[in-house]
PDB file of N, CA and C in Angstrom:
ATOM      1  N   UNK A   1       6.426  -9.497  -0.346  1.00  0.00           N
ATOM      2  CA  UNK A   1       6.716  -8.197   0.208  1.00  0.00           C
ATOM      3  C   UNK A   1       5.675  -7.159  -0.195  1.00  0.00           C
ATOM      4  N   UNK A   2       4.887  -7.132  -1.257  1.00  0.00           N
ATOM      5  CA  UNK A   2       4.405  -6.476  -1.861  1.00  0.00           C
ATOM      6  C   UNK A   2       2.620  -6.988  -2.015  1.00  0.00           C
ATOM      7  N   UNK A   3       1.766  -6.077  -1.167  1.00  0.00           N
ATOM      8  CA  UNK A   3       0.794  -6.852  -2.115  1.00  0.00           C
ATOM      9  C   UNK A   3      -0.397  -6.081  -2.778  1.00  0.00           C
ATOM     10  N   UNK A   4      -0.740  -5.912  -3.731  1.00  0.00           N
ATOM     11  CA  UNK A   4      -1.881  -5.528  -4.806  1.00  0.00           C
ATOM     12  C   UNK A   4      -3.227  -6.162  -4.940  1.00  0.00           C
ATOM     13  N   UNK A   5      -4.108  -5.200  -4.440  1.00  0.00           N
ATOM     14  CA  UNK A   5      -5.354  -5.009  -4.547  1.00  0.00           C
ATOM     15  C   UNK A   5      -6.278  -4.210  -5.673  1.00  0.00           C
ATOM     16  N   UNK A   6      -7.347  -4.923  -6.438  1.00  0.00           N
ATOM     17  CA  UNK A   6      -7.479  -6.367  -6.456  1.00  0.00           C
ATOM     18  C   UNK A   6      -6.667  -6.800  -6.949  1.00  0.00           C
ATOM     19  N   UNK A   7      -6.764  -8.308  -7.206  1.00  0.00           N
ATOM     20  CA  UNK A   7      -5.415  -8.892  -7.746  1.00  0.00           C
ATOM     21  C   UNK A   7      -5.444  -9.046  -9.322  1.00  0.00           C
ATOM     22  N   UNK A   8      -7.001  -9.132  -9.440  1.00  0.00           N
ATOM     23  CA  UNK A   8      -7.480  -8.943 -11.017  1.00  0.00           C
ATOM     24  C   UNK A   8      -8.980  -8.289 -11.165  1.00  0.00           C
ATOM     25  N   UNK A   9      -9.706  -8.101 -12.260  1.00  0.00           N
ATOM     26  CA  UNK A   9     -11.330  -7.740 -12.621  1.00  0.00           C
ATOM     27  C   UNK A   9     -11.352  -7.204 -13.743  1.00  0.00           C
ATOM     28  N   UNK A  10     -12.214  -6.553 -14.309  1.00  0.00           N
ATOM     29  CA  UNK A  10     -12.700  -6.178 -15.455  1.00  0.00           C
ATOM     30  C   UNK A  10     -13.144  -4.780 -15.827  1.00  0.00           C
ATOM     31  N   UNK A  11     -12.869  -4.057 -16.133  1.00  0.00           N
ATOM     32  CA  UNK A  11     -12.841  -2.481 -16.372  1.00  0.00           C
ATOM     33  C   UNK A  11     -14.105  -2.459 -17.657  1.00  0.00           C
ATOM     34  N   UNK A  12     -14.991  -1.259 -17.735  1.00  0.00           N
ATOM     35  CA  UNK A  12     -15.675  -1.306 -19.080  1.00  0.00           C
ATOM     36  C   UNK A  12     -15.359   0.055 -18.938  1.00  0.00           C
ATOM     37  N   UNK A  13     -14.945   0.522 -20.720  1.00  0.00           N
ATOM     38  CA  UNK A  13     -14.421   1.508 -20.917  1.00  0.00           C
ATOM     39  C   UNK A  13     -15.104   3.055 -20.099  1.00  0.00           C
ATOM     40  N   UNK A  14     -14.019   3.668 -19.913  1.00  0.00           N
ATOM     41  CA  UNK A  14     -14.306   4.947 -19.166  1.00  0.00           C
ATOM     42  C   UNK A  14     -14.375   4.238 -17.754  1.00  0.00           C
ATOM     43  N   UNK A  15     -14.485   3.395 -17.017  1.00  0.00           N
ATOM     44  CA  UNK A  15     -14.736   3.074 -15.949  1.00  0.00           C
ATOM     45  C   UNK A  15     -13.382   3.194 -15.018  1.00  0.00           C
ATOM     46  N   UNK A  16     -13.408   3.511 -13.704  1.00  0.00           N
ATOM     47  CA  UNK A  16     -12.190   3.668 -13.092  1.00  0.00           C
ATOM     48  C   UNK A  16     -12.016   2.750 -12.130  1.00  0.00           C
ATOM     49  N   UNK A  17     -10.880   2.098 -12.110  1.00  0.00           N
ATOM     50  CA  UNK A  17     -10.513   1.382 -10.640  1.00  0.00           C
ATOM     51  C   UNK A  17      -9.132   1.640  -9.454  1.00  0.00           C
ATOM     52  N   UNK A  18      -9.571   1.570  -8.439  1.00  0.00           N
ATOM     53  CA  UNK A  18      -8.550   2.179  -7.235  1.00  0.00           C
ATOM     54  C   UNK A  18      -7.814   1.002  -6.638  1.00  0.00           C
ATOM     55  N   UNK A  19      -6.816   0.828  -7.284  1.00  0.00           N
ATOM     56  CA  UNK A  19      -5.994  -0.195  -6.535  1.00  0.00           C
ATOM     57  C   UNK A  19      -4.916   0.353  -5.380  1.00  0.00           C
ATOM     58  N   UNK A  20      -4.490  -0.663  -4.942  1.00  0.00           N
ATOM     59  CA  UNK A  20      -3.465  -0.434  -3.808  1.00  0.00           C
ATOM     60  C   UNK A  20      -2.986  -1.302  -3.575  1.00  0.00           C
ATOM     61  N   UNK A  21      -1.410  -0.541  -2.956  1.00  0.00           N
ATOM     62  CA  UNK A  21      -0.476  -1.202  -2.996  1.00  0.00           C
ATOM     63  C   UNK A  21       0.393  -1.287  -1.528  1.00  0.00           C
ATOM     64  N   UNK A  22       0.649  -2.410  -1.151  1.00  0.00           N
ATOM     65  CA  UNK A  22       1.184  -2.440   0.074  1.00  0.00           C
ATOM     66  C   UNK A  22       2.831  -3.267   0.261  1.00  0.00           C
ATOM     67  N   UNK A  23       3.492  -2.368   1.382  1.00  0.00           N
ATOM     68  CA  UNK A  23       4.365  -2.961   1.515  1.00  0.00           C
ATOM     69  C   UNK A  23       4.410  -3.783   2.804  1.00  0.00           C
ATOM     70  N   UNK A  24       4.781  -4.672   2.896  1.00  0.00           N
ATOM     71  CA  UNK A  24       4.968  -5.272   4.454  1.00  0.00           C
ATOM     72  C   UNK A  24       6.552  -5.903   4.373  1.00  0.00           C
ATOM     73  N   UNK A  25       7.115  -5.537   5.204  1.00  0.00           N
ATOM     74  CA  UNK A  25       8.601  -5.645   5.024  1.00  0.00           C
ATOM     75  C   UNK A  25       8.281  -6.949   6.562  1.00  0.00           C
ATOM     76  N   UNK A  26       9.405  -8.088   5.938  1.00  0.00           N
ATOM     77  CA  UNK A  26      10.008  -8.833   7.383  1.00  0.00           C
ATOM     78  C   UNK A  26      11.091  -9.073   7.856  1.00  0.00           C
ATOM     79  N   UNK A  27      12.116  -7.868   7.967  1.00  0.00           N
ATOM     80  CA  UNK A  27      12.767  -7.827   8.353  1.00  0.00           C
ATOM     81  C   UNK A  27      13.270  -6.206   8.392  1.00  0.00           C
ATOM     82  N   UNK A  28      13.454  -5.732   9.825  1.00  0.00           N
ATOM     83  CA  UNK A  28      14.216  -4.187  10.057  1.00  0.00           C
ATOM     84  C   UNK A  28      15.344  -4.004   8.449  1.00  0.00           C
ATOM     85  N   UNK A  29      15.116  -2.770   8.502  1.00  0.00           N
ATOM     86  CA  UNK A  29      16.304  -2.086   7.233  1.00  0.00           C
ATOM     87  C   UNK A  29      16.494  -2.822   6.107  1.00  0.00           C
ATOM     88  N   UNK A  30      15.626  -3.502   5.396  1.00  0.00           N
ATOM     89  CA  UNK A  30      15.851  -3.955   4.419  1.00  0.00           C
ATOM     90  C   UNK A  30      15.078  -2.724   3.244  1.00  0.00           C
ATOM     91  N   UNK A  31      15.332  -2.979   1.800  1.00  0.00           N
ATOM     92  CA  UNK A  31      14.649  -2.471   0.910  1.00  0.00           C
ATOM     93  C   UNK A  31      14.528  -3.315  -0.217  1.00  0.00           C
ATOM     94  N   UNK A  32      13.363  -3.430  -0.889  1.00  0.00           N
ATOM     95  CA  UNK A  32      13.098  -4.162  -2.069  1.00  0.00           C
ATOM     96  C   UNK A  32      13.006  -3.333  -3.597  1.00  0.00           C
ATOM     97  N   UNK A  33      13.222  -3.419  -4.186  1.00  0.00           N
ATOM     98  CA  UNK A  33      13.046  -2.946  -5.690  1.00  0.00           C
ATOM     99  C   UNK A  33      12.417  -3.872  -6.691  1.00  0.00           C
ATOM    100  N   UNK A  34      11.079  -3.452  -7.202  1.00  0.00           N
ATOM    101  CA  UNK A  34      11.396  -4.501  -8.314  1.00  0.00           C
ATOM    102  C   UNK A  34       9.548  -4.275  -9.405  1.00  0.00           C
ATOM    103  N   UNK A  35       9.229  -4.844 -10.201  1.00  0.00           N
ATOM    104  CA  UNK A  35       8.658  -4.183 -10.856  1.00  0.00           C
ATOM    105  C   UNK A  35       6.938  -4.636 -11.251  1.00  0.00           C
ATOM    106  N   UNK A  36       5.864  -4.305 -11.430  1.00  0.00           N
ATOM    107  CA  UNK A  36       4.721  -5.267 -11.381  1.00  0.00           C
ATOM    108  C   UNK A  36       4.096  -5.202 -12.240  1.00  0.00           C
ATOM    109  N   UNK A  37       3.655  -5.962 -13.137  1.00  0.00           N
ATOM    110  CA  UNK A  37       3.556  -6.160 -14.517  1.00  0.00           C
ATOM    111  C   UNK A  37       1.573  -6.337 -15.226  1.00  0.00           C
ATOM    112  N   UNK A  38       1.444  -5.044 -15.330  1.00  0.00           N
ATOM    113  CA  UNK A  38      -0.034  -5.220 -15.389  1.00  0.00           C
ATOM    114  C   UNK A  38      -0.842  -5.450 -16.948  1.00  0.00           C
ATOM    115  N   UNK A  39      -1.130  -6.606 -16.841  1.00  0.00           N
ATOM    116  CA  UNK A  39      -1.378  -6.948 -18.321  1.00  0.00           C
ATOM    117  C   UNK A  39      -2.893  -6.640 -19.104  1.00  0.00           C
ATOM    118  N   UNK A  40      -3.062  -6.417 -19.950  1.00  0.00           N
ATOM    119  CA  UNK A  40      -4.622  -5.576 -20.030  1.00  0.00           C
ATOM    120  C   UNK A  40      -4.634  -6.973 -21.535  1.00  0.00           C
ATOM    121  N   UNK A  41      -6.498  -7.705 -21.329  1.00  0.00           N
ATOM    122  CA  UNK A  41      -6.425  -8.941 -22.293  1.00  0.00           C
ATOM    123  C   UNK A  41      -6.646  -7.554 -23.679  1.00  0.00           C
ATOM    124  N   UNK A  42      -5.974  -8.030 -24.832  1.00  0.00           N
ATOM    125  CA  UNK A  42      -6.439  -7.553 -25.985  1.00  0.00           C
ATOM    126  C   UNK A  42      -6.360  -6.117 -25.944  1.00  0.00           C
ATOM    127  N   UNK A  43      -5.008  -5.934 -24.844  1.00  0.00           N
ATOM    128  CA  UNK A  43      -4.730  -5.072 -25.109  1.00  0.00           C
ATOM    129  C   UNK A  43      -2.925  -4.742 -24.673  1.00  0.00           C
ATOM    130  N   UNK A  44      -2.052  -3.231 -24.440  1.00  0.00           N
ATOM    131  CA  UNK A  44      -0.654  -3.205 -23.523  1.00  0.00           C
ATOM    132  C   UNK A  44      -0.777  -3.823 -22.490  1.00  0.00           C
ATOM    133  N   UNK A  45       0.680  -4.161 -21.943  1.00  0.00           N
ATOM    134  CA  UNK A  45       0.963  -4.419 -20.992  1.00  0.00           C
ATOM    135  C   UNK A  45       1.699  -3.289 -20.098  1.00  0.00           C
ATOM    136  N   UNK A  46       1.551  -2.881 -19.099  1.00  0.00           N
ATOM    137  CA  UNK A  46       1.863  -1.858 -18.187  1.00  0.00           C
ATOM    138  C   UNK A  46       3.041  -2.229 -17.075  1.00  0.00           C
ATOM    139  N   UNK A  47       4.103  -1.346 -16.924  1.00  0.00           N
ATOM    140  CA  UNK A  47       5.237  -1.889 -15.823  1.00  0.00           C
ATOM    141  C   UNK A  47       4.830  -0.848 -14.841  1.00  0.00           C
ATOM    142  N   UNK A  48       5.110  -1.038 -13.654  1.00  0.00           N
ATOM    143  CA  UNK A  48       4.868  -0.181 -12.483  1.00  0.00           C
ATOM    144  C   UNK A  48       5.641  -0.568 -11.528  1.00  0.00           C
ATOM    145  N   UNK A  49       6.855   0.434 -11.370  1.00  0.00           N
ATOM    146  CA  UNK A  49       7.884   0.063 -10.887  1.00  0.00           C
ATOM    147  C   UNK A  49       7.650   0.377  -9.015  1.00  0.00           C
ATOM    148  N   UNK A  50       8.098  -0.462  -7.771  1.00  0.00           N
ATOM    149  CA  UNK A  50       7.319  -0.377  -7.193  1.00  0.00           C
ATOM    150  C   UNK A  50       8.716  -1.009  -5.882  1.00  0.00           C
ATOM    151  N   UNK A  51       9.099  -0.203  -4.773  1.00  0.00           N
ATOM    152  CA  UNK A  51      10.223   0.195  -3.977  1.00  0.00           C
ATOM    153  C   UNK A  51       9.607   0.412  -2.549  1.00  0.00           C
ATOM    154  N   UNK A  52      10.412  -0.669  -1.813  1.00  0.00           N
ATOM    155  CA  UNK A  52       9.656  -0.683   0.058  1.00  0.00           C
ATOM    156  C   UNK A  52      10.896  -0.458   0.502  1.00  0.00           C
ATOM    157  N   UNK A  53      11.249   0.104   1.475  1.00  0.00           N
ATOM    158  CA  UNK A  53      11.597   0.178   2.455  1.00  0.00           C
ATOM    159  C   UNK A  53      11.560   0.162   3.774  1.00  0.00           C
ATOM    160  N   UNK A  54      12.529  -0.619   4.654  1.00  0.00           N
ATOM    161  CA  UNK A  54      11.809  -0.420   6.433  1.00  0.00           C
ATOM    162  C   UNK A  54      12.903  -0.341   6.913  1.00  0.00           C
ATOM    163  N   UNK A  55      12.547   0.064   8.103  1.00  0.00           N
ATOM    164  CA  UNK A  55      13.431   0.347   9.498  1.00  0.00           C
ATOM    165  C   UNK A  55      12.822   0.375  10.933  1.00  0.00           C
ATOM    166  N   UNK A  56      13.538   0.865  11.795  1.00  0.00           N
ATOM    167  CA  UNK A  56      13.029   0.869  13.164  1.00  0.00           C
ATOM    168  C   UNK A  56      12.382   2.175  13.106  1.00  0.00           C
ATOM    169  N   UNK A  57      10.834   2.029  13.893  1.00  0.00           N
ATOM    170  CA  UNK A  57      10.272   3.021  14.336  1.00  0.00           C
ATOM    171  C   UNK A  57      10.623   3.460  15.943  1.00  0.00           C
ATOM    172  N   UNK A  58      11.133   4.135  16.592  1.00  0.00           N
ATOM    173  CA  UNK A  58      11.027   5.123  17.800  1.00  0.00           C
ATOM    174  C   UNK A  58      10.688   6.148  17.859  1.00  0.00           C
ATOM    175  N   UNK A  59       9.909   6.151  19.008  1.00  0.00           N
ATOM    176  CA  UNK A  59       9.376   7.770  19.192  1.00  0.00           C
ATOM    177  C   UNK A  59       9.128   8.003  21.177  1.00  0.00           C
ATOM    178  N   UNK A  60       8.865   9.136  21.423  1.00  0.00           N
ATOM    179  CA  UNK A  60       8.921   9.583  22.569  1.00  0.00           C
ATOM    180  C   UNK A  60       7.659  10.574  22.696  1.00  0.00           C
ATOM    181  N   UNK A  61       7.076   9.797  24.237  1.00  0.00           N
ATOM    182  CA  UNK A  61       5.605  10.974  24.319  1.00  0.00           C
ATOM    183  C   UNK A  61       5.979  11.993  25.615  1.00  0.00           C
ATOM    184  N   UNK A  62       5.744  12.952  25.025  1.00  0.00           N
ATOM    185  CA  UNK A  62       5.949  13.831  26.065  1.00  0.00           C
ATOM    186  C   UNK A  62       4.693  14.150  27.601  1.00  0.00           C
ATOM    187  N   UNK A  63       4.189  13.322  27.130  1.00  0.00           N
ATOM    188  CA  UNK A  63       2.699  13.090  28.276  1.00  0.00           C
ATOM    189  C   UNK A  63       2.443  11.632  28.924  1.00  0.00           C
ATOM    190  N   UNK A  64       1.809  11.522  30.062  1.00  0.00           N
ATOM    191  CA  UNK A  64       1.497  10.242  30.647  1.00  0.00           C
ATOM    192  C   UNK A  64       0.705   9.675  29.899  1.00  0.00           C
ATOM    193  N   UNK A  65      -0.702  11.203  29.580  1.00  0.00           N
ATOM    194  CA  UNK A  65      -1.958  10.657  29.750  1.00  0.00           C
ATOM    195  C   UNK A  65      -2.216  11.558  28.406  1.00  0.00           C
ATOM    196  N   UNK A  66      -2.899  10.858  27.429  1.00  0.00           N
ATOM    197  CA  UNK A  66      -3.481  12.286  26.413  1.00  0.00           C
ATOM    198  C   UNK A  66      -5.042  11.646  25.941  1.00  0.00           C
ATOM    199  N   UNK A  67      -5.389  13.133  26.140  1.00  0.00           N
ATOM    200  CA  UNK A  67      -7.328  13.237  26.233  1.00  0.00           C
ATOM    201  C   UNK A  67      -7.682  13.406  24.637  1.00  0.00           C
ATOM    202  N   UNK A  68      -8.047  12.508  24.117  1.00  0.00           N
ATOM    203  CA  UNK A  68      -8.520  12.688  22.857  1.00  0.00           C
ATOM    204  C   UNK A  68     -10.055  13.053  22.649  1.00  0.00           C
ATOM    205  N   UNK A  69     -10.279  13.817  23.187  1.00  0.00           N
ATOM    206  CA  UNK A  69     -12.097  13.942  23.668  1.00  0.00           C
ATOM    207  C   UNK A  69     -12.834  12.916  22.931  1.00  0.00           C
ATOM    208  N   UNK A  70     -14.166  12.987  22.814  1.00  0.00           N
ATOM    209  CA  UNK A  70     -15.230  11.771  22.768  1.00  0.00           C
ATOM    210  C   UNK A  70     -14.962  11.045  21.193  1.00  0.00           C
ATOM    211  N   UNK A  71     -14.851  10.129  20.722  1.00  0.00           N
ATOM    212  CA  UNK A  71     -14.357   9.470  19.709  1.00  0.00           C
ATOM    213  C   UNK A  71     -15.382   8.548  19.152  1.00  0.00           C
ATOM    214  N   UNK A  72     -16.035   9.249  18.133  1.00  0.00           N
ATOM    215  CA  UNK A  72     -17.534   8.185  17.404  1.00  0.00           C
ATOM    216  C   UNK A  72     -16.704   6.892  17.158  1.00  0.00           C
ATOM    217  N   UNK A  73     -17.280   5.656  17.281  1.00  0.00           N
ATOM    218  CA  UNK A  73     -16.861   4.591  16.639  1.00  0.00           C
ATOM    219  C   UNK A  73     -17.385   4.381  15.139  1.00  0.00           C
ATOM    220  N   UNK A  74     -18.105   4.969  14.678  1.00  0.00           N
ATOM    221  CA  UNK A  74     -18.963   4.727  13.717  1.00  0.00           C
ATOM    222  C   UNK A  74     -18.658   5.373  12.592  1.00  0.00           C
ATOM    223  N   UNK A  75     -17.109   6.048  12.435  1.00  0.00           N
ATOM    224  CA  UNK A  75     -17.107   7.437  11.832  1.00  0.00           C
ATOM    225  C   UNK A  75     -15.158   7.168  11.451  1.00  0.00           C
TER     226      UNK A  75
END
């Protein structure tokens, strides 16, 4: 349900890393709870408690046609 990027690597002190976290739910209205356990060698271990939820998306356009003017691909 859950997945974390990267999944592991190596930090040298002061150095920063940007992880992320995703939910992908498979099934409408469910919710998960539960907790992810980040272990540092030779050093704490870290909990990061970590909660998905899904449901149905609907929505309604009030237009046929909508002009998003010229759109870089590159950008």
């Amino acid at each position: 349900m859950f997945d974390i990027l990267p999944i592991n690597g190596v930090l040298r002190p002061g150095q920063v890393e940007h992880v992320e976290f995703s939910f992908k739910a498979r099934k409408h209205f469910s919710s998960f709870n539960t907790i992810a356990l980040c272990e540092v060698e030779g050093g704490p271990e870290y909990e990061i408690k970590l909660f998905g939820e899904s449901g149905v998306i609907e929505y309604q356009l009030s237009a046929d046609v909508i002009d998003f003017g010229d759109v870089p691909f590159n950008e």
